[in-house]
Every structure is written in structure tokens, then in C-alpha cells.
PDB file of N, CA and C in Angstrom:
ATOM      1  N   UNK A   1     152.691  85.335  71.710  1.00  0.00           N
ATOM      2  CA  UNK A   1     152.856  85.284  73.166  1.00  0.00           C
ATOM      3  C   UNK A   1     152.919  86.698  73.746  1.00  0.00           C
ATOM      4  N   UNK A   2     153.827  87.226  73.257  1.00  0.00           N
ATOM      5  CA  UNK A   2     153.706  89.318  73.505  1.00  0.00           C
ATOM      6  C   UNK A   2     152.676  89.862  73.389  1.00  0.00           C
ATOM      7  N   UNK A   3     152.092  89.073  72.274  1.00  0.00           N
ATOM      8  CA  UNK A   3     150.100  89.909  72.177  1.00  0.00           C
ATOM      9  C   UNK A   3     149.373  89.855  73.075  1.00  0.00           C
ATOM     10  N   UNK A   4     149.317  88.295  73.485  1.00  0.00           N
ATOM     11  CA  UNK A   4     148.409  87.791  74.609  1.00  0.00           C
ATOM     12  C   UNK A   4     148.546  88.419  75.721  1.00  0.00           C
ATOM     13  N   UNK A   5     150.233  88.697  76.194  1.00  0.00           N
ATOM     14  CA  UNK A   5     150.518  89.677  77.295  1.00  0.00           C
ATOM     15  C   UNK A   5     150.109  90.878  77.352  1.00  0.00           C
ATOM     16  N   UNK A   6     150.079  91.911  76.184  1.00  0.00           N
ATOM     17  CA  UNK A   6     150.203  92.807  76.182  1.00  0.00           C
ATOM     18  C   UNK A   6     148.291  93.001  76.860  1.00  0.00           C
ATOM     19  N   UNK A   7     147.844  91.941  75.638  1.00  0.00           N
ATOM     20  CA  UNK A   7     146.183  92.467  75.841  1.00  0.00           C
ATOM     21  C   UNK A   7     145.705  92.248  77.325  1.00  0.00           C
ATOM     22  N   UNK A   8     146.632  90.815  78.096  1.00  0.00           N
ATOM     23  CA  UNK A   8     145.775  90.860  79.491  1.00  0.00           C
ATOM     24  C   UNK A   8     145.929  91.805  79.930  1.00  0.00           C
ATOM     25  N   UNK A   9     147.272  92.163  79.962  1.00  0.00           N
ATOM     26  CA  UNK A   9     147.590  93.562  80.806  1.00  0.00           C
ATOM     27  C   UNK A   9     146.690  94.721  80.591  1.00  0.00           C
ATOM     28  N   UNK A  10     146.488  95.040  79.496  1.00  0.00           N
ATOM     29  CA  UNK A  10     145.533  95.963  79.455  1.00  0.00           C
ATOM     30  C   UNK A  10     144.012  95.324  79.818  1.00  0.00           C
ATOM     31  N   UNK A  11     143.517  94.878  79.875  1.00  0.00           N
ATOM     32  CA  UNK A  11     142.813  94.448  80.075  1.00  0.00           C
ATOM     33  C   UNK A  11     142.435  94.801  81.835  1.00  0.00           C
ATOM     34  N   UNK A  12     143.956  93.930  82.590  1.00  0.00           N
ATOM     35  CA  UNK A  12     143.741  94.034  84.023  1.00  0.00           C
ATOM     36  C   UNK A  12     143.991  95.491  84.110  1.00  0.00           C
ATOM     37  N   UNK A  13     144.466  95.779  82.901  1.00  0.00           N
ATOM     38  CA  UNK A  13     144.564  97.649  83.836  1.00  0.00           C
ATOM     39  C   UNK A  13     143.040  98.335  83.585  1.00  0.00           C
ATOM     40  N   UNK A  14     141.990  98.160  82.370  1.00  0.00           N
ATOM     41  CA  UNK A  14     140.935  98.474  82.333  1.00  0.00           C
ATOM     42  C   UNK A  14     140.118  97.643  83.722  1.00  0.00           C
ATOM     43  N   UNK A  15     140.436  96.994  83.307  1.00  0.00           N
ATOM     44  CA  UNK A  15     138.795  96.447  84.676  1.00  0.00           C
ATOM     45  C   UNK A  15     139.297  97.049  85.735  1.00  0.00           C
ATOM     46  N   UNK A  16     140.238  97.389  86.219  1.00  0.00           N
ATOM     47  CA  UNK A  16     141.152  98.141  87.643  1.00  0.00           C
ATOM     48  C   UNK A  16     140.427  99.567  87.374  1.00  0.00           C
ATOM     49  N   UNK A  17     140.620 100.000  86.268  1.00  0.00           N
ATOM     50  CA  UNK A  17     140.236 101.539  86.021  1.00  0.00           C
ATOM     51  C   UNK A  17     138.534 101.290  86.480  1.00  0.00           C
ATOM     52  N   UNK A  18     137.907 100.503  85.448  1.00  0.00           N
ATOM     53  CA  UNK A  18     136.716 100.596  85.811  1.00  0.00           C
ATOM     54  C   UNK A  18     136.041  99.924  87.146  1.00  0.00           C
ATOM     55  N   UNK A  19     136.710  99.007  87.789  1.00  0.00           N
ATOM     56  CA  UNK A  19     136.788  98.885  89.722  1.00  0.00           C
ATOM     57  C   UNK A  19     137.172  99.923  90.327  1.00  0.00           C
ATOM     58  N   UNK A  20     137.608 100.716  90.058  1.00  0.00           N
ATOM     59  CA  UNK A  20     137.982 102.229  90.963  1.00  0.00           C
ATOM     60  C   UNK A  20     136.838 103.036  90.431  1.00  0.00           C
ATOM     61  N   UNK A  21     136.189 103.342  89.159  1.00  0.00           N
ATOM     62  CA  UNK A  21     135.512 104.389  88.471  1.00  0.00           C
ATOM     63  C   UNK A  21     134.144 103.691  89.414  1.00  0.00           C
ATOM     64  N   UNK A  22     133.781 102.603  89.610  1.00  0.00           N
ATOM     65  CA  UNK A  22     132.413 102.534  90.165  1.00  0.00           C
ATOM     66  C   UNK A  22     132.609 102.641  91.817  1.00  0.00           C
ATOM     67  N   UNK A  23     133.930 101.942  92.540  1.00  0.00           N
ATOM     68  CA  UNK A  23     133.996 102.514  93.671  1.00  0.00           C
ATOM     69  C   UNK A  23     133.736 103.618  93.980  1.00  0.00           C
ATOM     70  N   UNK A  24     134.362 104.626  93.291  1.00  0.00           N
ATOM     71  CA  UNK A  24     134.456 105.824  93.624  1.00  0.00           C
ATOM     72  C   UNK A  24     133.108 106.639  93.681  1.00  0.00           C
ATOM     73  N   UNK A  25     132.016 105.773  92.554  1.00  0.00           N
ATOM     74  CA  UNK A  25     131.033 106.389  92.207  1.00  0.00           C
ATOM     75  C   UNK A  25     130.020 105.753  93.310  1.00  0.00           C
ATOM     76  N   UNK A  26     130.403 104.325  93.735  1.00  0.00           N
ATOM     77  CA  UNK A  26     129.684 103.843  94.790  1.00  0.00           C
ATOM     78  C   UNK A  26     129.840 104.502  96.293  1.00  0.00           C
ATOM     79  N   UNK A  27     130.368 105.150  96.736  1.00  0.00           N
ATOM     80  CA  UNK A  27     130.951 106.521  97.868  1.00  0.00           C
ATOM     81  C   UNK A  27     130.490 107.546  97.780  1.00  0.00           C
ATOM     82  N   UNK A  28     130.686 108.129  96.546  1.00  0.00           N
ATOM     83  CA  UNK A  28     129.990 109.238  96.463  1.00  0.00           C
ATOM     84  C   UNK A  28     128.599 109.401  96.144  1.00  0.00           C
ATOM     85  N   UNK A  29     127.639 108.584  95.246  1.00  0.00           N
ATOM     86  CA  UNK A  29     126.833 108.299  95.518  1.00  0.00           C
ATOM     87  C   UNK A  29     125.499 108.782  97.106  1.00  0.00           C
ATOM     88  N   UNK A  30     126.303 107.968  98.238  1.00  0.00           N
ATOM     89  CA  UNK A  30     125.613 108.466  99.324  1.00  0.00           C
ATOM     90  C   UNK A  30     125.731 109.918  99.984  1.00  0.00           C
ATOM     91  N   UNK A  31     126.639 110.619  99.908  1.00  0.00           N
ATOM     92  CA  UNK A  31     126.965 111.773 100.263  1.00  0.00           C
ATOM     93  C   UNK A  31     126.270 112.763  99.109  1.00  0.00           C
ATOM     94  N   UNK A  32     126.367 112.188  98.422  1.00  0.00           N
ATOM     95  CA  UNK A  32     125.237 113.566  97.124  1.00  0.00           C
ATOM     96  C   UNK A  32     124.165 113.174  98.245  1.00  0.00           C
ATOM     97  N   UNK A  33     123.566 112.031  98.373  1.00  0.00           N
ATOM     98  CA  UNK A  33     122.207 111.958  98.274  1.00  0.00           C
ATOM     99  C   UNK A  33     121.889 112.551 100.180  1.00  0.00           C
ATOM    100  N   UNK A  34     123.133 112.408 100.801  1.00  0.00           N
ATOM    101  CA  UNK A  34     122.935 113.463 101.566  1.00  0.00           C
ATOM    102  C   UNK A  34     123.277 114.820 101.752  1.00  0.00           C
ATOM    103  N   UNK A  35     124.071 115.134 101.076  1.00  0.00           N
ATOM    104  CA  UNK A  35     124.477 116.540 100.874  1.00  0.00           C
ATOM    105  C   UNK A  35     122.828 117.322 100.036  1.00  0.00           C
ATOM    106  N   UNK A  36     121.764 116.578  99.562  1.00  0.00           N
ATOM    107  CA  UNK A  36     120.901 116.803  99.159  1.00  0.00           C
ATOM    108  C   UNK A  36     120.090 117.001  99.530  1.00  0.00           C
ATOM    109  N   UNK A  37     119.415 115.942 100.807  1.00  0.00           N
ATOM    110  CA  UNK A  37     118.842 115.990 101.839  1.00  0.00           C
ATOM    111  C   UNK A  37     119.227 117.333 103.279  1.00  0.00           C
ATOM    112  N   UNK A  38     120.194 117.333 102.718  1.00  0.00           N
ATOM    113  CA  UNK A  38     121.136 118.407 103.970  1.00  0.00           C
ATOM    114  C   UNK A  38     120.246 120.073 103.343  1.00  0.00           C
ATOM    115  N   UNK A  39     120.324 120.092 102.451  1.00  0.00           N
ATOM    116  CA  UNK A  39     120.315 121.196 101.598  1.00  0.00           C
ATOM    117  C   UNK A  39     118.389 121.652 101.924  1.00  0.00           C
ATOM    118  N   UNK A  40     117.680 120.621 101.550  1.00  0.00           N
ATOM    119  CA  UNK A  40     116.481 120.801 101.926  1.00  0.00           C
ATOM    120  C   UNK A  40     116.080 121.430 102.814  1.00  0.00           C
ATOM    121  N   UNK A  41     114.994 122.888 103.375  1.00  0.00           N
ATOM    122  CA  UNK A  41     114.964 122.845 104.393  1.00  0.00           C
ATOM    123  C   UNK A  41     113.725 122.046 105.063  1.00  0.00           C
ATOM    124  N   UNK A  42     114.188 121.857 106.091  1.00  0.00           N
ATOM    125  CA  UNK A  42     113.105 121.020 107.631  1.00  0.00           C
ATOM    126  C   UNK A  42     111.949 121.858 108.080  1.00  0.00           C
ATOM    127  N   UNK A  43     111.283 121.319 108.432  1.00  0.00           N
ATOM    128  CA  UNK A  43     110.133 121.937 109.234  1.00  0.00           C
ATOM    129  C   UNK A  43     109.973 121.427 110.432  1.00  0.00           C
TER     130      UNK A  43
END
């Protein structure tokens, strides 16, 4: 019964880690791709 606990928990704490690790990557994401575009120059 302590095992089973122990593993969901980790478990909900990994998928949490990795729901924040792609949020974070889903945000930043657009700002590279304009900070990139920014960088280019215009004509």
C-alpha cells in the first residue's frame, strides 16, 4: 500500500515536472521565433 503511494506520487510529481517543462517550452517557443525574426534585417 506505501509502494503504490509512494510511486503515484512520484509519478504525479513527474508528469507535473514534465507539464511545466513543455509549457514552458510551449511560450518560449514563440518569442525565439520572434526574437529571430526581430533580429533579421527588413528591407
Amino acid at each position: 500500500m506505501a509502494w503504490n503511494n509512494a510511486i503515484s506520487r512520484l509519478a504525479n510529481t513527474s508528469r507535473r515536472k514534465v507539464l511545466a517543462a513543455t509549457l514552458m517550452y510551449a511560450i518560449s517557443l514563440p518569442f525565439a521565433s520572434l526574437r529571430r525574426l526581430a533580429k533579421k534585417p527588413r528591407f
